[in-house]
N, C-alpha and C. Protein backbone atom coordinates (compact mmCIF):
# COMPACT_ATOMS: atom_id res chain seq x y z
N UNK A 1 12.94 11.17 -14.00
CA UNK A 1 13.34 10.65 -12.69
C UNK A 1 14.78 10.99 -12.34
N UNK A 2 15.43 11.71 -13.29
CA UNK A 2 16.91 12.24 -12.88
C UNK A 2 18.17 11.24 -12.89
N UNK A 3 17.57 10.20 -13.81
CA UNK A 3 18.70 9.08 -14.01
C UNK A 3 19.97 9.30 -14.59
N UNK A 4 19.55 10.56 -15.58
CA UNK A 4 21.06 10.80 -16.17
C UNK A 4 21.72 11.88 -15.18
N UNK A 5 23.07 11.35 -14.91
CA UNK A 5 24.10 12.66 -14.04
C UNK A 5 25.11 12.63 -14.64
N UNK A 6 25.79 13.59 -15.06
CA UNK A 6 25.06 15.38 -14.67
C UNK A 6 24.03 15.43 -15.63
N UNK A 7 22.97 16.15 -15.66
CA UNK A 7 21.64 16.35 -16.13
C UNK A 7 21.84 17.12 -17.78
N UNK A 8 21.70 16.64 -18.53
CA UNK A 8 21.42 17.30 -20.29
C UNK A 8 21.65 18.73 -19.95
N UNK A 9 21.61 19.59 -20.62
CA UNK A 9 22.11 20.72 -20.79
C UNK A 9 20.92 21.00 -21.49
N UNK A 10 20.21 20.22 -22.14
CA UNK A 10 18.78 20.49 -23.09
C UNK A 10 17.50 20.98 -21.52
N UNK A 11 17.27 19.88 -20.28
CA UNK A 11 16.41 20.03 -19.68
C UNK A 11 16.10 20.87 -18.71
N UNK A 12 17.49 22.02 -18.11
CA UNK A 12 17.18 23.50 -17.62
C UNK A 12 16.60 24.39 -18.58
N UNK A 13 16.82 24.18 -19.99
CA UNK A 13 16.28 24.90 -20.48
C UNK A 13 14.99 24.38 -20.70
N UNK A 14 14.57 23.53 -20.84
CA UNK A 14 13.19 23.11 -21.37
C UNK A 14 12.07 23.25 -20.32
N UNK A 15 12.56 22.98 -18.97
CA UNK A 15 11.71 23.54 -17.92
C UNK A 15 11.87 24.57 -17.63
N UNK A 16 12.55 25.61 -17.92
CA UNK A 16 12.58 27.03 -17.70
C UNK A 16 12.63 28.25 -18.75
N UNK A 17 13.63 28.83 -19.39
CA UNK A 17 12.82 29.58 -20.41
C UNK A 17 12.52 29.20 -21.58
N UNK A 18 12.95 28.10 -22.02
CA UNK A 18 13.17 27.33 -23.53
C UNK A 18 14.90 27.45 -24.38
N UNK A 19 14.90 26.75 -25.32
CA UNK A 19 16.00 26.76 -26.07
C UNK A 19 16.53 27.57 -26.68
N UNK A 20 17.11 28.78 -27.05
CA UNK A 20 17.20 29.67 -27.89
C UNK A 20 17.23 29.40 -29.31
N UNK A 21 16.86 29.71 -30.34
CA UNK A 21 17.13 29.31 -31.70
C UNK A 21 16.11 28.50 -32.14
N UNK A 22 15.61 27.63 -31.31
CA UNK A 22 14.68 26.77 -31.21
C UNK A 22 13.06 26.98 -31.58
N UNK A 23 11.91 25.53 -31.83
CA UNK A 23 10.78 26.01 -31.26
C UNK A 23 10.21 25.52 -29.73
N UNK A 24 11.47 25.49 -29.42
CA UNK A 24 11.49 24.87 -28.04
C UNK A 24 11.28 26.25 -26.65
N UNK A 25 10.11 26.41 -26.63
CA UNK A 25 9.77 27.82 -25.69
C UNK A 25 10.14 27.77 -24.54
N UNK A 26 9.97 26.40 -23.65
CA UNK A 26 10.19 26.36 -22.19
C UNK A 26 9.15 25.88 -21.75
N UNK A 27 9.06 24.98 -20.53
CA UNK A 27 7.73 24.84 -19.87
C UNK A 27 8.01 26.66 -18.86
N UNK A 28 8.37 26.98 -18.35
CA UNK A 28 8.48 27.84 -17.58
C UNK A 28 8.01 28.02 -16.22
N UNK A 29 8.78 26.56 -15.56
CA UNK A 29 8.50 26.38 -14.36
C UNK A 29 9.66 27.17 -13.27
N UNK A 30 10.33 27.43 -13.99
CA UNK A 30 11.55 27.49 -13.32
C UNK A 30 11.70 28.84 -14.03
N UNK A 31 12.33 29.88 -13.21
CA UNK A 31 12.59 31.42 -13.81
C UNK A 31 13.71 31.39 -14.83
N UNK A 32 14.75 30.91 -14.43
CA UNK A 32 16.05 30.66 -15.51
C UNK A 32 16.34 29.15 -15.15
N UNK A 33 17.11 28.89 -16.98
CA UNK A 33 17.87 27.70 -16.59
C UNK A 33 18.68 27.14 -15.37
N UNK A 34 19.39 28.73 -14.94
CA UNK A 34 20.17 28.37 -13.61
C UNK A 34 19.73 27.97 -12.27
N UNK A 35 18.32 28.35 -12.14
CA UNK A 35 17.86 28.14 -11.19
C UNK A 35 17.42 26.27 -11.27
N UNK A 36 17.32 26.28 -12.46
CA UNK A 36 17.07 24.87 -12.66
C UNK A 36 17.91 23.76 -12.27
N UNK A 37 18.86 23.79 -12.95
CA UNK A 37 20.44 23.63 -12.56
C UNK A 37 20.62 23.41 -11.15
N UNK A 38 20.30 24.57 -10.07
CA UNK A 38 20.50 24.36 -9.21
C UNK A 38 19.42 23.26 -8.22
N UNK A 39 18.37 22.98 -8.71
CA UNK A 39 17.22 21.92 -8.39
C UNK A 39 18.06 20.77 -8.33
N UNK A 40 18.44 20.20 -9.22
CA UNK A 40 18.97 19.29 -10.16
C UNK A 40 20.04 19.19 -9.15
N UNK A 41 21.10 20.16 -8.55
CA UNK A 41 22.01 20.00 -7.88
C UNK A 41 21.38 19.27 -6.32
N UNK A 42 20.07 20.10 -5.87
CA UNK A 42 19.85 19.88 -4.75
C UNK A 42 19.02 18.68 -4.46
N UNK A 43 18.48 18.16 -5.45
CA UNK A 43 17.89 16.84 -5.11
C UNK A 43 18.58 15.28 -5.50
N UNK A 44 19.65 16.01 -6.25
CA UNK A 44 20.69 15.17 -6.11
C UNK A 44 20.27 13.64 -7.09
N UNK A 45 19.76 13.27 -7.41
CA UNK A 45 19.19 12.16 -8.05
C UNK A 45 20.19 11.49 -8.53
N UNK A 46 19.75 9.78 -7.67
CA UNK A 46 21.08 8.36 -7.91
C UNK A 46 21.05 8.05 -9.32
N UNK A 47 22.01 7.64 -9.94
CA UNK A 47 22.52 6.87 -11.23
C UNK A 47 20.89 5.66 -11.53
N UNK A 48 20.77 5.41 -12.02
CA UNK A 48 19.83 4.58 -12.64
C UNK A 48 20.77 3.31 -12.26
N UNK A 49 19.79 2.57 -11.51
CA UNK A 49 20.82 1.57 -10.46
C UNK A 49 20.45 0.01 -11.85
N UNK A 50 19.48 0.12 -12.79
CA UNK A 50 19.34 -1.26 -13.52
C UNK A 50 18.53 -0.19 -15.02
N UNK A 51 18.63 -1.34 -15.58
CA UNK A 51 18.19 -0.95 -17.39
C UNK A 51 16.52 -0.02 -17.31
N UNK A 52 15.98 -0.54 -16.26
CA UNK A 52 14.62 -0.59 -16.80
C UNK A 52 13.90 -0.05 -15.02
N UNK A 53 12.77 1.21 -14.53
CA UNK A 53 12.47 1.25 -13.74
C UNK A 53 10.92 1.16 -13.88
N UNK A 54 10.43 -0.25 -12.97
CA UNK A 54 9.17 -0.96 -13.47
C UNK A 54 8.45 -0.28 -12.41
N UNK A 55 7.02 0.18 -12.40
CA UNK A 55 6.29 0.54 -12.01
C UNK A 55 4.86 -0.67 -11.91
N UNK A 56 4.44 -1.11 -10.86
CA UNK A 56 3.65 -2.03 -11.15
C UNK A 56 2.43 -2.59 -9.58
N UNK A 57 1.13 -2.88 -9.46
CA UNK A 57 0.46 -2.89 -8.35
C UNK A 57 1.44 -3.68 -7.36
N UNK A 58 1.10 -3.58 -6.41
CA UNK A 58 1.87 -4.38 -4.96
C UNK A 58 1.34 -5.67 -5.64
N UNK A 59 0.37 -6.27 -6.03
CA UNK A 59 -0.52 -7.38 -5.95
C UNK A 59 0.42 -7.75 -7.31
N UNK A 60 0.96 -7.63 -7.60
CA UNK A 60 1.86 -8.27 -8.55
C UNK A 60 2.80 -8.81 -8.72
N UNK A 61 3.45 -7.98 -7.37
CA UNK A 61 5.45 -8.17 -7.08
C UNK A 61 4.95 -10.11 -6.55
N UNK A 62 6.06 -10.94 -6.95
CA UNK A 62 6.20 -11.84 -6.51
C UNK A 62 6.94 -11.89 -4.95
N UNK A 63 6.86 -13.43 -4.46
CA UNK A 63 7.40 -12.97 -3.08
C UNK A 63 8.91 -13.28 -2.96
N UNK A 64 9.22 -13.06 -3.86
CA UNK A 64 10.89 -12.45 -3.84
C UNK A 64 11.42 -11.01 -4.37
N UNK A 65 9.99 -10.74 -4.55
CA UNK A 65 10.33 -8.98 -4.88
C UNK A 65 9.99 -8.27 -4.30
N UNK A 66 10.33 -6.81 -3.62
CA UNK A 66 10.05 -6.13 -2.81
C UNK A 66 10.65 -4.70 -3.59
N UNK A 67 9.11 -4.01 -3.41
CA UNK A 67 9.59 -2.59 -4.33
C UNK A 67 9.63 -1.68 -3.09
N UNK A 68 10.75 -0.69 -3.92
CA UNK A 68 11.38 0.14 -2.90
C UNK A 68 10.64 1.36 -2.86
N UNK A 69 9.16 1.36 -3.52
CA UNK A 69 8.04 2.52 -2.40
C UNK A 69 6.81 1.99 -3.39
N UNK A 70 6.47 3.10 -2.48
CA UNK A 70 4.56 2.64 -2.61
C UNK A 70 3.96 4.02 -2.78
N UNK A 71 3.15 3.83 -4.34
CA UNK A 71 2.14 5.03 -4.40
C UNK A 71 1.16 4.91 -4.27
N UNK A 72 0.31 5.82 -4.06
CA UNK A 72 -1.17 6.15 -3.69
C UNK A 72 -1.49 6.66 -4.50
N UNK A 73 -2.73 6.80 -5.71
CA UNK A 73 -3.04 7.49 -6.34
C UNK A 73 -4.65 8.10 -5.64
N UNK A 74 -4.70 9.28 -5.11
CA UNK A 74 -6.06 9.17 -3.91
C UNK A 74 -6.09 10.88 -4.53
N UNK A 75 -7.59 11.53 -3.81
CA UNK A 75 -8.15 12.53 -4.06
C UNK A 75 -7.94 12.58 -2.36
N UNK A 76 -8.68 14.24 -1.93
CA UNK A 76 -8.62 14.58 -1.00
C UNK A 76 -9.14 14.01 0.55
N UNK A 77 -9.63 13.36 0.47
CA UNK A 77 -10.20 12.49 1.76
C UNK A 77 -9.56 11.16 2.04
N UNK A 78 -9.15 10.69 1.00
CA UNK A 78 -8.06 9.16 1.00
C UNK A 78 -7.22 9.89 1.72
N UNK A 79 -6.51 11.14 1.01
CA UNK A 79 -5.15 11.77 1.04
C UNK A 79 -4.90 12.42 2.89
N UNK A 80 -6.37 12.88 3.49
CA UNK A 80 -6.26 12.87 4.80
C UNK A 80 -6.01 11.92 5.61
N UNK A 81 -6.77 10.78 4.85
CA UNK A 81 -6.41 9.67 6.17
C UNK A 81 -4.59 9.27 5.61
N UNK A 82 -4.19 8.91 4.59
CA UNK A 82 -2.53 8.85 4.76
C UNK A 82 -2.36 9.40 4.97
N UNK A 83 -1.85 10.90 4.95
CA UNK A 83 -1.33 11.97 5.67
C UNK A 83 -1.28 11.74 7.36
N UNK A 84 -2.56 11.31 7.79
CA UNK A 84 -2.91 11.53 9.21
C UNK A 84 -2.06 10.26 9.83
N UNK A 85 -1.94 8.91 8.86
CA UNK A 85 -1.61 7.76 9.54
C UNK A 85 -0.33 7.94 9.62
N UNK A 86 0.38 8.52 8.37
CA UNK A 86 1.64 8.75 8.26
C UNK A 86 2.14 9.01 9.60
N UNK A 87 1.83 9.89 9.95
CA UNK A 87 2.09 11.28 11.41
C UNK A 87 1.70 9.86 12.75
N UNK A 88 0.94 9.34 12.69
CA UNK A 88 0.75 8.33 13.96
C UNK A 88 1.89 7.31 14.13
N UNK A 89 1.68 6.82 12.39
CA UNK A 89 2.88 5.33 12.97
C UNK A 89 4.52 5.66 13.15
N UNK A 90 4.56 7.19 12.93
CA UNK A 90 6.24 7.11 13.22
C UNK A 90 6.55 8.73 14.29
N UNK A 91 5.21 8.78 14.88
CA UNK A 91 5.04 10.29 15.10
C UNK A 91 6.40 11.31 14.92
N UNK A 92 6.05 11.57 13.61
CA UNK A 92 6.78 12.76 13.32
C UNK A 92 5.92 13.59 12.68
N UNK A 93 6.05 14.78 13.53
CA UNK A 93 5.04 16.02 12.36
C UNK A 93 5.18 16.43 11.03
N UNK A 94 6.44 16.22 10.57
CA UNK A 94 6.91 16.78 9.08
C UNK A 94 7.79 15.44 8.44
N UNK A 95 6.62 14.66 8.79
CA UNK A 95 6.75 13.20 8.15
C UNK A 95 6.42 13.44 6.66
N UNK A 96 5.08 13.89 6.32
CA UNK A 96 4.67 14.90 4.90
C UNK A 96 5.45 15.78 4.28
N UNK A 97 5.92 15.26 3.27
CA UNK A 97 7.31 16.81 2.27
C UNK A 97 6.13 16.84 0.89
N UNK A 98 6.05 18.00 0.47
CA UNK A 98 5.47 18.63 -0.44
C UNK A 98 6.25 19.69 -1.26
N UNK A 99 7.40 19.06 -1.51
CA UNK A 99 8.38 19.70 -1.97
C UNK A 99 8.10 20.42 -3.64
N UNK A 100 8.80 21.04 -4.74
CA UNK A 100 8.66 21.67 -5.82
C UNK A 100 8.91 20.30 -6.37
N UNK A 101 8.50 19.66 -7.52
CA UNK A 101 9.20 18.78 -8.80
C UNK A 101 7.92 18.30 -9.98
N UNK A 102 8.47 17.79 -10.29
CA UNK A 102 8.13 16.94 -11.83
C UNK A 102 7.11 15.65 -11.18
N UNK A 103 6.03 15.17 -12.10
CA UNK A 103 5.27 14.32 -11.85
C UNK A 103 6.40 13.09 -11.56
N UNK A 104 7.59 12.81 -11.80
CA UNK A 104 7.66 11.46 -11.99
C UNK A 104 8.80 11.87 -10.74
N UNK A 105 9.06 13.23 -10.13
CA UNK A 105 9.73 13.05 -8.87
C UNK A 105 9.83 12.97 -7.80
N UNK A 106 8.08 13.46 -7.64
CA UNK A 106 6.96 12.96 -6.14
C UNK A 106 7.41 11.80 -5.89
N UNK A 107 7.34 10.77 -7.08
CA UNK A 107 6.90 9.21 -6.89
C UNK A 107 8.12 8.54 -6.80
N UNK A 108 9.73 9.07 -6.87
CA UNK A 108 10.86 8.53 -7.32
C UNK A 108 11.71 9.41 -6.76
N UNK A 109 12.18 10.49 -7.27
CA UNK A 109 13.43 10.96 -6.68
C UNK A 109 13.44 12.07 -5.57
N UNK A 110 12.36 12.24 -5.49
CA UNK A 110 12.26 12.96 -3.86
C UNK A 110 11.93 11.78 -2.98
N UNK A 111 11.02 11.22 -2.77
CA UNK A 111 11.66 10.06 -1.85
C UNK A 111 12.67 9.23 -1.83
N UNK A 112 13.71 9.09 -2.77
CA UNK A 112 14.74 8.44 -2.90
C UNK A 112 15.82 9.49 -2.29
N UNK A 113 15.80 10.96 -2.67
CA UNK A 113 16.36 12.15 -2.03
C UNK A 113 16.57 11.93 -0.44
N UNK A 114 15.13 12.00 0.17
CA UNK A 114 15.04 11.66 1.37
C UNK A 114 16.02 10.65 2.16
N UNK A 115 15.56 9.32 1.78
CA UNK A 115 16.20 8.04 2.36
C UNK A 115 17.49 8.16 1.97
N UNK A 116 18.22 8.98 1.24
CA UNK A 116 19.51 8.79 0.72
C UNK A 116 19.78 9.75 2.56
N UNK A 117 19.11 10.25 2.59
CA UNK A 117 19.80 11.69 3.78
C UNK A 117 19.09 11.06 5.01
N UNK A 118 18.83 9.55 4.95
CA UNK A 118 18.48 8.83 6.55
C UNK A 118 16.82 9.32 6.85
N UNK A 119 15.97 9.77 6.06
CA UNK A 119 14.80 10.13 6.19
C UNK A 119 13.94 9.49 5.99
N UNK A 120 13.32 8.81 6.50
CA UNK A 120 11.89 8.34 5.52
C UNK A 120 10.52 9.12 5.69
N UNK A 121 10.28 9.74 4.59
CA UNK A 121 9.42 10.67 4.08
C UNK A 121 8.30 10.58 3.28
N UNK A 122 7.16 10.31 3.94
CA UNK A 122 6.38 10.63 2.43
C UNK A 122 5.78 11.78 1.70
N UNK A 123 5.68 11.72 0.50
CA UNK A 123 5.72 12.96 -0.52
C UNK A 123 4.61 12.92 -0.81
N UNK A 124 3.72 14.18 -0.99
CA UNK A 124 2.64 14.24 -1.43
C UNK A 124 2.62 15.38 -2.73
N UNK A 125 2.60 14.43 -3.61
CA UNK A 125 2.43 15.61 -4.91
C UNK A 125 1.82 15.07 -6.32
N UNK A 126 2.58 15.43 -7.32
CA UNK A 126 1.70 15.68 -8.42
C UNK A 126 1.12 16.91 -8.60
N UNK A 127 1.56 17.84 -8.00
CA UNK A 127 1.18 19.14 -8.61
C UNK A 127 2.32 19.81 -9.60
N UNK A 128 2.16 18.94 -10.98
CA UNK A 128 3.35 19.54 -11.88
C UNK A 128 2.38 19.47 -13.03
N UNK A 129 2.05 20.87 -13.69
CA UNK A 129 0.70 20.90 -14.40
C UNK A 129 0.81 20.06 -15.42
N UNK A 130 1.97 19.47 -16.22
CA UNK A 130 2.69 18.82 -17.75
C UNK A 130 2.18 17.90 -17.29
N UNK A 131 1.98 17.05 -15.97
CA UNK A 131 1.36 15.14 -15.11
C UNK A 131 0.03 15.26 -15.45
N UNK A 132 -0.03 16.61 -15.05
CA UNK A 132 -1.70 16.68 -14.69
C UNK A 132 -2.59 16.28 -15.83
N UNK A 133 -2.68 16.07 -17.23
CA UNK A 133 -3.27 15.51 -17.71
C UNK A 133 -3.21 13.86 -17.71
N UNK A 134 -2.61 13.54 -16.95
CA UNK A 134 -2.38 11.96 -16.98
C UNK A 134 -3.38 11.54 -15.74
N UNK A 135 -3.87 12.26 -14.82
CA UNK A 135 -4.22 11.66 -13.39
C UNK A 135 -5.59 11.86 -13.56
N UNK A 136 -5.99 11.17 -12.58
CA UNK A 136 -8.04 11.68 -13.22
C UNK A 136 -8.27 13.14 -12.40
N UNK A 137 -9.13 13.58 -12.31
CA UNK A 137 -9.26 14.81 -11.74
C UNK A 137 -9.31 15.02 -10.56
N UNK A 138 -8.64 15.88 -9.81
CA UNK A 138 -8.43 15.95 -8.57
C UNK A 138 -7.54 15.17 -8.01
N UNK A 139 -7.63 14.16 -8.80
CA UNK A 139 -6.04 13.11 -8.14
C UNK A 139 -4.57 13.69 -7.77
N UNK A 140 -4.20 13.16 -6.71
CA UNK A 140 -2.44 13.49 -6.47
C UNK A 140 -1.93 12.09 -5.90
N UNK A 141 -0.55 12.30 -5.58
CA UNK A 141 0.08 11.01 -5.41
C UNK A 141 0.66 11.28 -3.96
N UNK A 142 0.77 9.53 -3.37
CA UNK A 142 0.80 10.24 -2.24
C UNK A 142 1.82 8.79 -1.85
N UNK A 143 3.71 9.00 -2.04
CA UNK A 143 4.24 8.00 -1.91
C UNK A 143 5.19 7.96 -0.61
N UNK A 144 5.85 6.57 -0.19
CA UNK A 144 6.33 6.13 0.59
C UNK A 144 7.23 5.40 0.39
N UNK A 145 8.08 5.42 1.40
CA UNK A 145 9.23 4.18 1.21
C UNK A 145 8.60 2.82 1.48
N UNK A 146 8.96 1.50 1.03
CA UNK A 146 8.08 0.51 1.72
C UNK A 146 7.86 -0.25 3.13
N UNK A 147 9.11 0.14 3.55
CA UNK A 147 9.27 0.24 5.06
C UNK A 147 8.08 0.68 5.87
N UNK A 148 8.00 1.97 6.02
CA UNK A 148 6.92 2.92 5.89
C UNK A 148 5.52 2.26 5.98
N UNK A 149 4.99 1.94 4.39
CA UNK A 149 3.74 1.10 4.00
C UNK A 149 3.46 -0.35 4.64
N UNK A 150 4.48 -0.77 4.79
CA UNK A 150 4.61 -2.20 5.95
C UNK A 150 4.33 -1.84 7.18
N UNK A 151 4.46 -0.56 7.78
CA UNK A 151 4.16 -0.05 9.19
C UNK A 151 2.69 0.43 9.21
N UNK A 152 2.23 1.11 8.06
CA UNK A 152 1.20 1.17 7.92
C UNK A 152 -0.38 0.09 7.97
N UNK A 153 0.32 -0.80 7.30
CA UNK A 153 -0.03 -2.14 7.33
C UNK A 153 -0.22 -3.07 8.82
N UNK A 154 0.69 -2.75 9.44
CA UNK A 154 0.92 -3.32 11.10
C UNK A 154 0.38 -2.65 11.75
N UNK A 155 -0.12 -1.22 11.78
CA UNK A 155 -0.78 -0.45 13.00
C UNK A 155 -1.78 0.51 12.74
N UNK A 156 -2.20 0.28 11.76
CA UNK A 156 -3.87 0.95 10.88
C UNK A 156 -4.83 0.90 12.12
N UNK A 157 -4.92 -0.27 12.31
CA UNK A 157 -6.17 -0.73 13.43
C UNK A 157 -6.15 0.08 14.95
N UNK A 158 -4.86 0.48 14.96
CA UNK A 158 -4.65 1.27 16.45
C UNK A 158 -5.38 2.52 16.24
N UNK A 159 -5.20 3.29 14.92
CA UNK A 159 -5.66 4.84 15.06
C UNK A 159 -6.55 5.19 14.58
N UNK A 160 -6.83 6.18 14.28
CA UNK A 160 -8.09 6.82 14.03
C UNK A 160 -9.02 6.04 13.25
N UNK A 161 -8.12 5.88 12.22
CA UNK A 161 -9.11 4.86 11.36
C UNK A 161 -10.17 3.64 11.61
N UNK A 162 -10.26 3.76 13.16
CA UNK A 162 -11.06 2.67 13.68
C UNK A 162 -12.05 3.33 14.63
N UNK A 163 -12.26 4.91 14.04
CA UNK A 163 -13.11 5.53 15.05
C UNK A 163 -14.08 6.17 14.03
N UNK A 164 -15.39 6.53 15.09
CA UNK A 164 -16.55 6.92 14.29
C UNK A 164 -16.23 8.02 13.72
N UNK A 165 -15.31 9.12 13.72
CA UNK A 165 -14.83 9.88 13.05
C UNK A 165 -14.59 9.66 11.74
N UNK A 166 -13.69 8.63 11.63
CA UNK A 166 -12.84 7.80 10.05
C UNK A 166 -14.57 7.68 9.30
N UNK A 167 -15.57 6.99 9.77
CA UNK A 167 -16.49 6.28 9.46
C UNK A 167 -17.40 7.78 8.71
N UNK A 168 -17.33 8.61 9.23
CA UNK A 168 -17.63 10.22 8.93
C UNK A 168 -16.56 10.67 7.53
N UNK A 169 -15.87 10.13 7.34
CA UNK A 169 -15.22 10.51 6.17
C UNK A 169 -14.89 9.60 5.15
N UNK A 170 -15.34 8.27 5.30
CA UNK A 170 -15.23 7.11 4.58
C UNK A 170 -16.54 7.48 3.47
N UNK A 171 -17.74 7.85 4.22
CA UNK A 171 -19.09 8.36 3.34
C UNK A 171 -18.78 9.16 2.48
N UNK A 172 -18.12 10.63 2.79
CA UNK A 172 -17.45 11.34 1.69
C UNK A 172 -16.50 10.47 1.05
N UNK A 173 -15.91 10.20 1.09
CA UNK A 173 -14.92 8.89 -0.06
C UNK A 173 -16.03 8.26 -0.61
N UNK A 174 -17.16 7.80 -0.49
CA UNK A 174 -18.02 6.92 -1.42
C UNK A 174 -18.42 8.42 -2.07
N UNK A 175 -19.24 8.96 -1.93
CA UNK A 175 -19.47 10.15 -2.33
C UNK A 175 -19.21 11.11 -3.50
N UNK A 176 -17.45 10.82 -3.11
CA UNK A 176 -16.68 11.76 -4.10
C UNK A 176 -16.33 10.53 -5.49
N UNK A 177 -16.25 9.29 -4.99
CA UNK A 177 -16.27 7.77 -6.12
C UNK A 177 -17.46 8.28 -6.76
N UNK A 178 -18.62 8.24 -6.41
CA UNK A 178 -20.21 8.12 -7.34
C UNK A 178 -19.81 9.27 -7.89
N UNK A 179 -19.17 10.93 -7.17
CA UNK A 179 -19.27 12.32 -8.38
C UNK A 179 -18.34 11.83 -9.09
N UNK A 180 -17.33 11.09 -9.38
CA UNK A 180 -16.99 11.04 -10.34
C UNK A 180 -16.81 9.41 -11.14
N UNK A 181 -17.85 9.17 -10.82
CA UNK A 181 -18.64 7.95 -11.90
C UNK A 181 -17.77 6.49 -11.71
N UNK A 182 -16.96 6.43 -10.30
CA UNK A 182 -16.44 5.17 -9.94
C UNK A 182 -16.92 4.39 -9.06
N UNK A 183 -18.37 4.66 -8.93
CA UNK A 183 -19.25 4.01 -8.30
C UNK A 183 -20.98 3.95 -8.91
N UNK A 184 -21.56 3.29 -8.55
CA UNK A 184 -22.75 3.51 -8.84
C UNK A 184 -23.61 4.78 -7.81
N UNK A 185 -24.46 5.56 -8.31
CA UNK A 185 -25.34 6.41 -7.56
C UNK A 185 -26.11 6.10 -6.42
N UNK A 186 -26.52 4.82 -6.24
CA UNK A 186 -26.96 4.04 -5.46
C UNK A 186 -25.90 4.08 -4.32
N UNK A 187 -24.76 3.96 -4.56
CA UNK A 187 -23.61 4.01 -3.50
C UNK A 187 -24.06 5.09 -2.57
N UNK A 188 -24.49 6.40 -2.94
CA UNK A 188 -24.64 7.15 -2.12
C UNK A 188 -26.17 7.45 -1.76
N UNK A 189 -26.82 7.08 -2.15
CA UNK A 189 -28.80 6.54 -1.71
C UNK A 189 -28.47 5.70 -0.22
N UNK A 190 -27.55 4.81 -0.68
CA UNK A 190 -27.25 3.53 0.26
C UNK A 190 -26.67 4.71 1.53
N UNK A 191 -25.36 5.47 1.67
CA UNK A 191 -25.09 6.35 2.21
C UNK A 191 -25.90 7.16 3.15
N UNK A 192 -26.48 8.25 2.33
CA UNK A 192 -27.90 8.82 2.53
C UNK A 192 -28.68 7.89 3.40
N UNK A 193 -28.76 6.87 3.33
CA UNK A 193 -30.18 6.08 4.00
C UNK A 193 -29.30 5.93 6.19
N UNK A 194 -28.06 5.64 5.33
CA UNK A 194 -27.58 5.46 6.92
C UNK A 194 -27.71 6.47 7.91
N UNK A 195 -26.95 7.61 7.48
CA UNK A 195 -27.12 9.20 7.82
C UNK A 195 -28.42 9.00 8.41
N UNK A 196 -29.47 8.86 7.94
CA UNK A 196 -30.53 9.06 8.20
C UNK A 196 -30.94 8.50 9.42
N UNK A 197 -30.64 6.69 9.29
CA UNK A 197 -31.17 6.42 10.58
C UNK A 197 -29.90 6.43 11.69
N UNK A 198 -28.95 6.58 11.17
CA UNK A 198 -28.28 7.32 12.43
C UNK A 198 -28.39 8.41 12.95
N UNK A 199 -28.83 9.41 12.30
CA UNK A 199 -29.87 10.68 12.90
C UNK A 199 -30.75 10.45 13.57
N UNK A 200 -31.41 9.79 13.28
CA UNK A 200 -33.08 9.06 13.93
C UNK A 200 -32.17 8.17 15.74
């Protein structure tokens, strides 16, 4: 998450060609250390503001706590409708940043990047292949400031999401739950049966 500043001297190399001397090869995300270096410069990442950075459901924070963003852990059809709501409740087109980083900087220091520079942005990523065994398949992350998610919260009901369209892609969301075994099969029989007599 980029808590330590200035950044180890160990982790340009470890994301880019590796250590010399070492059996430390490199992830080799990055062409040279320097280019790394310069990441590191440009996203700028705040001091580690307390001991410990807790990660934990909304349904948990007490009501004197308020966390400073909100992730989504969603596959491709969740990930349209945030994307899409994003763009309604604050209409901005390049409300969505899909910037280069590390699994843990989608969710943390690129949106913290952002709001530091008066932005509120949400990030859609998790495409950092080293995460990718942690997420279920097909999963990406899809975070916000909480500002943001509170707006989301207040004006859902105005947009799309309340049209027979949304209702057309909610079926694929059950769909893609049953292919990958977070639903029962029946979920989509049940599906299937509607289709049907809404065809009829």
């Amino acid at each position: 998450m980029g808590f330590y500043k200035p950044q180890l001297d160990f982790l340009p190399l470890y994301v880019s060609t590796g250590v010399p001397g070492t059996p430390v090869n490199g992830e080799r995300y990055f062409s040279s250390p320097e280019v790394a270096r310069r990441w590191f410069t440009k996203i700028d990442p705040r001091p580690a503001p307390a001991r410990f950075c807790v990660f934990k459901p909304i349904s948990h924070f007490s009501t004197d706590e308020q966390p400073e963003l909100v992730t989504f852990f969603a596959r491709g059809e969740v990930l349209t409708g945030l994307c899409n709501l994003a763009g309604f409740v604050t209409d901005d087109f390049e409300i969505v940043a899909t910037p280069w980083g590390s699994g843990c900087s989608f969710m943390v220091t690129w949106p913290l990047h952002y709001l530091a520079k008066g932005k509120a942005r949400a990030v859609l990523g998790c495409g950092d292949p080293s995460a990718r065994k942690f997420m279920k398949t097909d999963e990406m992350t899809f975070t916000v400031p909480y500002a943001l998610y509170e707006t989301f919260l207040a004006r859902w009901r105005e947009s799309f999401l309340e049209t027979d369209t949304w209702n057309m892609v909610k079926k694929k969301i059950v769909k893609s739950k049953v292919a990958w075994g977070e639903l029962p099969r029946r979920s989509t029989e049940q599906v299937s049966a509607e289709e049907d007599h809404h065809g009829r």
